[in-house]
N, C-alpha and C. Protein backbone atom coordinates (compact mmCIF):
# COMPACT_ATOMS: atom_id res chain seq x y z
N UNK A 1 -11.73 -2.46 -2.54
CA UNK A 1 -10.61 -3.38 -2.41
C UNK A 1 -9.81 -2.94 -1.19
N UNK A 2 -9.31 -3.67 -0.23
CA UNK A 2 -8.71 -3.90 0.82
C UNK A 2 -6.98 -4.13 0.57
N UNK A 3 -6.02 -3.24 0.82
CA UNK A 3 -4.49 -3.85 0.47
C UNK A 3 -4.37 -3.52 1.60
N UNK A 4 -2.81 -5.02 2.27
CA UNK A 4 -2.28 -4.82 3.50
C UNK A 4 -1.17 -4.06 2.92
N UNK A 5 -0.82 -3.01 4.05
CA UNK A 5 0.34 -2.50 3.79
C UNK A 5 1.14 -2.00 4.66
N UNK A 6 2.57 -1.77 4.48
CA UNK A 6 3.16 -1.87 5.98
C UNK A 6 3.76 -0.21 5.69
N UNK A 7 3.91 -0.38 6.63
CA UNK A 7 4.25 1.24 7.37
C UNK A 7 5.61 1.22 8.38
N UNK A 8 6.80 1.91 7.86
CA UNK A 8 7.66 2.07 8.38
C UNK A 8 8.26 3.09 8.79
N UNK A 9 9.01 3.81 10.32
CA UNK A 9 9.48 4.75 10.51
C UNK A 9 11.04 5.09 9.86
N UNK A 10 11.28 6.53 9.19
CA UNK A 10 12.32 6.36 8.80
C UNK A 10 12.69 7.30 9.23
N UNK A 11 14.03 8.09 8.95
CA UNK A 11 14.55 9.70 9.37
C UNK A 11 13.96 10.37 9.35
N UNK A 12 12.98 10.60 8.48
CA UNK A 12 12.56 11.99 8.20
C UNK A 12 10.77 11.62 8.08
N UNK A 13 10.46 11.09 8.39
CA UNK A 13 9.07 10.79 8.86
C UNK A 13 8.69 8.78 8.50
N UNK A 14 7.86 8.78 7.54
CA UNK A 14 7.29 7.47 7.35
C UNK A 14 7.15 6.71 6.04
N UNK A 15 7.37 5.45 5.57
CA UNK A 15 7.21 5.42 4.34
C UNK A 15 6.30 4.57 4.60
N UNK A 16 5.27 3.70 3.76
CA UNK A 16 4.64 2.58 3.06
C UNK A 16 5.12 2.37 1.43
N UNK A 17 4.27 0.85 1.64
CA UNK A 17 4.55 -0.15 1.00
C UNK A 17 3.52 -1.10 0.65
N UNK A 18 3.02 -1.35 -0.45
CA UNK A 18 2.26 -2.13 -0.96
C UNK A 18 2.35 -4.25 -0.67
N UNK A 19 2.78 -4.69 -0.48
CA UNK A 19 2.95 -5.87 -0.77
C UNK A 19 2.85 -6.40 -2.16
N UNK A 20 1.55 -6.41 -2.18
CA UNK A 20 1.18 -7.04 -3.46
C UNK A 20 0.88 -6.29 -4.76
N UNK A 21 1.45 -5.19 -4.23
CA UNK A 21 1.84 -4.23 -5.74
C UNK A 21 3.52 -3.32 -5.68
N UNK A 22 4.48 -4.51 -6.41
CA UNK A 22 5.80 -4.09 -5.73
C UNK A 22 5.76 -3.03 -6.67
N UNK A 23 6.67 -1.78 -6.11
CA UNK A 23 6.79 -0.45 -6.62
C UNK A 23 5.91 0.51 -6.19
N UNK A 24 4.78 0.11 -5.85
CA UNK A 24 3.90 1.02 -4.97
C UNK A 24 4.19 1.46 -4.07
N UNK A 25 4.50 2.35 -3.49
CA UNK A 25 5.13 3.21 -1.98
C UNK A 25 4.57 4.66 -2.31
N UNK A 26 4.85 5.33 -0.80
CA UNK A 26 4.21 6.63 -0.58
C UNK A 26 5.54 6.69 0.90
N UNK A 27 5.23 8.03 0.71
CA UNK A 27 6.17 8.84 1.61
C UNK A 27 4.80 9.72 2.90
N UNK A 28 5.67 10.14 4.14
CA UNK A 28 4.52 11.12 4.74
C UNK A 28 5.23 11.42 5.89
N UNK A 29 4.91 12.70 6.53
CA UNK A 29 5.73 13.13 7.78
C UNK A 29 5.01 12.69 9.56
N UNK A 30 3.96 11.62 9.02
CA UNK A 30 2.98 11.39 9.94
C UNK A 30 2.65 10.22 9.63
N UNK A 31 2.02 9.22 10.06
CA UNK A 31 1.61 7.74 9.95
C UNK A 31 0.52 7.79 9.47
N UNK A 32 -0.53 8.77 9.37
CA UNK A 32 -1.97 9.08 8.88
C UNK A 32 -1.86 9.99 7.54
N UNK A 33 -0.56 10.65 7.54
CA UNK A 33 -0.26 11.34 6.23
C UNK A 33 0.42 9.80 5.11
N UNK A 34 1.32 9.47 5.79
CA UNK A 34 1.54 8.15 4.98
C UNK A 34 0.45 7.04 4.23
N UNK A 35 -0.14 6.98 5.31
CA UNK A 35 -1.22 6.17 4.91
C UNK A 35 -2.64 6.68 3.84
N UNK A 36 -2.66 8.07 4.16
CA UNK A 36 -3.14 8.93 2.94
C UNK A 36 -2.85 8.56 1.72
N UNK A 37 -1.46 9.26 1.85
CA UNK A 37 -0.91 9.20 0.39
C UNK A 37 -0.54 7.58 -0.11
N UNK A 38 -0.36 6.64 0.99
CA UNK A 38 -0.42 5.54 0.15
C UNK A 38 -1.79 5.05 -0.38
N UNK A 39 -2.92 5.69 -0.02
CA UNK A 39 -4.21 5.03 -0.53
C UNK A 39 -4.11 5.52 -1.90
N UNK A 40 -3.86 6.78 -2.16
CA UNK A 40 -4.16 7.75 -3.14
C UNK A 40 -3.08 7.11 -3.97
N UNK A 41 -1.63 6.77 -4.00
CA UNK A 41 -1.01 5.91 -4.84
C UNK A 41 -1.41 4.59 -5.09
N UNK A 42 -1.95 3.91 -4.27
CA UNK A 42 -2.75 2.93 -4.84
C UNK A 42 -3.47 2.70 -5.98
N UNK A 43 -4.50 3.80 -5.10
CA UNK A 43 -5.79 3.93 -6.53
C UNK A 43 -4.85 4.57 -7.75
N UNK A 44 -3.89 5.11 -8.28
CA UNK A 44 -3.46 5.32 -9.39
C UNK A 44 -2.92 4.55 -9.58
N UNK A 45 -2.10 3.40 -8.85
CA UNK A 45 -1.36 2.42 -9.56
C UNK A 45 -2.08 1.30 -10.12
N UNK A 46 -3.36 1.18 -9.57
CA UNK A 46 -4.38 -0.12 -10.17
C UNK A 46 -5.01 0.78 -11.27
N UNK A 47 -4.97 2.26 -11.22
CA UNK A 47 -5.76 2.68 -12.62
C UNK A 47 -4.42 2.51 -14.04
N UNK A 48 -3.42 3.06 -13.30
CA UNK A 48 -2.28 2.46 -14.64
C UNK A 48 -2.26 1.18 -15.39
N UNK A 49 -2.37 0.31 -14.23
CA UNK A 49 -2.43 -1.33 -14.55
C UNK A 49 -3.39 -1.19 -15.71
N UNK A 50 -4.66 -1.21 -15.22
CA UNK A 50 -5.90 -1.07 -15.80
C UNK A 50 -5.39 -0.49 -17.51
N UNK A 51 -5.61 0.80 -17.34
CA UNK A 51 -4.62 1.09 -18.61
C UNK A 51 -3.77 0.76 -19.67
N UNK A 52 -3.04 0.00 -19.04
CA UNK A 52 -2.01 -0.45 -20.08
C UNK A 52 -2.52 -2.30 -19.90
N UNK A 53 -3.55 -2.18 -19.54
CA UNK A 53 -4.21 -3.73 -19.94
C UNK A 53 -3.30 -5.23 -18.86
N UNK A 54 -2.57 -4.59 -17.77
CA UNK A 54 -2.27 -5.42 -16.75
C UNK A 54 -3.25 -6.13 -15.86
N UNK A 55 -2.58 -6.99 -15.87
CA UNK A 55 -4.27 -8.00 -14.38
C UNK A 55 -3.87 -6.90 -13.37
N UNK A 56 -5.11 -6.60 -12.95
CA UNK A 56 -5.07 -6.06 -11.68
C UNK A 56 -4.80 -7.62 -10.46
N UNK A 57 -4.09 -7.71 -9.24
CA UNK A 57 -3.60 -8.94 -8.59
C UNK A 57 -5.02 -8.00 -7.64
N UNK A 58 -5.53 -9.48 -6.77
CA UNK A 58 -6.55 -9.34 -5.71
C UNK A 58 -5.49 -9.07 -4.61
N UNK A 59 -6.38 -8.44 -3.42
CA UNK A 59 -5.27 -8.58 -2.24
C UNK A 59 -5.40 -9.98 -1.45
N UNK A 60 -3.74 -9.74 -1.01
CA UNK A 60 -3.90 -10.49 -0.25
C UNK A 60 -4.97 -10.62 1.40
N UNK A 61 -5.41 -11.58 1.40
CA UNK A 61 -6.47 -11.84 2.40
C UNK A 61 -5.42 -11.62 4.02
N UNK A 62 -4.48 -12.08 3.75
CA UNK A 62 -3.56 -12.97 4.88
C UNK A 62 -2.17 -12.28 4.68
N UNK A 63 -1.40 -12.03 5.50
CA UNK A 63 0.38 -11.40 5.43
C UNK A 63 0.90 -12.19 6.64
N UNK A 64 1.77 -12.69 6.07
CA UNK A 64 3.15 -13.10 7.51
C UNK A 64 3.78 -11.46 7.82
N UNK A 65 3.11 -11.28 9.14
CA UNK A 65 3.96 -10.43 9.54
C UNK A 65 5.25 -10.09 10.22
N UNK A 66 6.33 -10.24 10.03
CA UNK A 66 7.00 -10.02 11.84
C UNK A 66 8.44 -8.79 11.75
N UNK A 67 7.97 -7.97 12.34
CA UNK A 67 9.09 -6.51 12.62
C UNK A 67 10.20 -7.42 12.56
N UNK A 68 11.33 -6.27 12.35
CA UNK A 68 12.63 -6.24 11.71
C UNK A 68 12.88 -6.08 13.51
N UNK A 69 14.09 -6.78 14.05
CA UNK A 69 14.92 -6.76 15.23
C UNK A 69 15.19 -5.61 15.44
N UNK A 70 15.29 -4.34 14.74
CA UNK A 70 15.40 -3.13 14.53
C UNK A 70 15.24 -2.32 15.93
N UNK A 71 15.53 -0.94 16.01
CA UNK A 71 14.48 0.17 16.79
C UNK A 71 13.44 0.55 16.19
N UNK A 72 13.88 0.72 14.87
CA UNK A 72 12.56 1.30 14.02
C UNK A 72 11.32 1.25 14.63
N UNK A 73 10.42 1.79 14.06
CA UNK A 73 8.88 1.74 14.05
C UNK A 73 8.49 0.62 13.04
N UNK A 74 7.30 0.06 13.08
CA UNK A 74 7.23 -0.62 12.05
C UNK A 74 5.79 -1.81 12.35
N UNK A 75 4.97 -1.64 11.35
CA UNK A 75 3.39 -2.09 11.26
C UNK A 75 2.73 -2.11 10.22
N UNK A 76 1.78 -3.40 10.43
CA UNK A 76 1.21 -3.92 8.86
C UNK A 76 -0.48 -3.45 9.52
N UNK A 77 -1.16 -2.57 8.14
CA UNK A 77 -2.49 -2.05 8.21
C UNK A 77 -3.09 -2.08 7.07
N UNK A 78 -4.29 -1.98 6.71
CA UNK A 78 -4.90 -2.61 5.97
C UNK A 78 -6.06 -0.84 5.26
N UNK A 79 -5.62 -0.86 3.96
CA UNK A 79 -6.18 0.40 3.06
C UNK A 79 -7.30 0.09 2.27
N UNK A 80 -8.82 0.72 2.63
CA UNK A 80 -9.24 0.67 1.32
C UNK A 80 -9.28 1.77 0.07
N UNK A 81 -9.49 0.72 -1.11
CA UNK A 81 -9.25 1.87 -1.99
C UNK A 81 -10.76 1.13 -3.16
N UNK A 82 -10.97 2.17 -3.83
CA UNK A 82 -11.78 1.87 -4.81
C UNK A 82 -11.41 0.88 -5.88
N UNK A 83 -11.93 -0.01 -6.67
CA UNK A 83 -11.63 -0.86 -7.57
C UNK A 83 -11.87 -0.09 -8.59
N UNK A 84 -10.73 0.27 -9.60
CA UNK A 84 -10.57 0.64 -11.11
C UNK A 84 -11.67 -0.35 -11.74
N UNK A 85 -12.54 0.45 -12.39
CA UNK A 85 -13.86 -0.15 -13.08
C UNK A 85 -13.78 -1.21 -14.16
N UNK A 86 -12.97 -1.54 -14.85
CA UNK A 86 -12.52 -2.93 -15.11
C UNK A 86 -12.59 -4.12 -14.17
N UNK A 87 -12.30 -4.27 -12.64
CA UNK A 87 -12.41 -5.10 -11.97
C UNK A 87 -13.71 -5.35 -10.98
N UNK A 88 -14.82 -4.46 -11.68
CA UNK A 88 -15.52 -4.30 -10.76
C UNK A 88 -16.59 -5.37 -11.46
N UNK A 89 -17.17 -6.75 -10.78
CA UNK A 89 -18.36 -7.18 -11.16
C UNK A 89 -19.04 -6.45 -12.07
């Protein structure tokens, strides 16, 4: 499974963000550490779902993207993660 997810610079390094799994976020002091740890929160947040008998949601195919007027940093990238075996064909 494929999730878009955006990636933002903050004080103290980087956060992500799921879209289509609100509450999903990860922290990281690097954009490749962020994006780590948001895969790895992923895959536990679709195994929780799974768990407690929630639809797992498909990703989205498609995101309206457009940066904040900001200085910030700020970019939408795309994670794969394994499908929790309930959703798997």
């Amino acid at each position: 499974m494929r999730y878009p997810v955006i990636i933002r610079r903050t004080r103290t390094g980087y956060s992500a963000d799921v879209p289509d799994l609100p509450g999903c976020v990860a922290t990281g002091k690097t954009v490749e550490n962020a994006r780590r740890r948001i895969a790895k929160a992923i895959g536990l947040h679709l195994e929780l779902m799974r768990e407690s008998g929630e639809r797992i949601p498909a990703p989205t195919r498609r995101i309206q993207f457009s940066p904040t007027d900001s200085d910030s940093e700020e970019f939408c990238t795309w994670v794969e993660v394994k499908a929790p075996e309930s959703v798997l064909p």
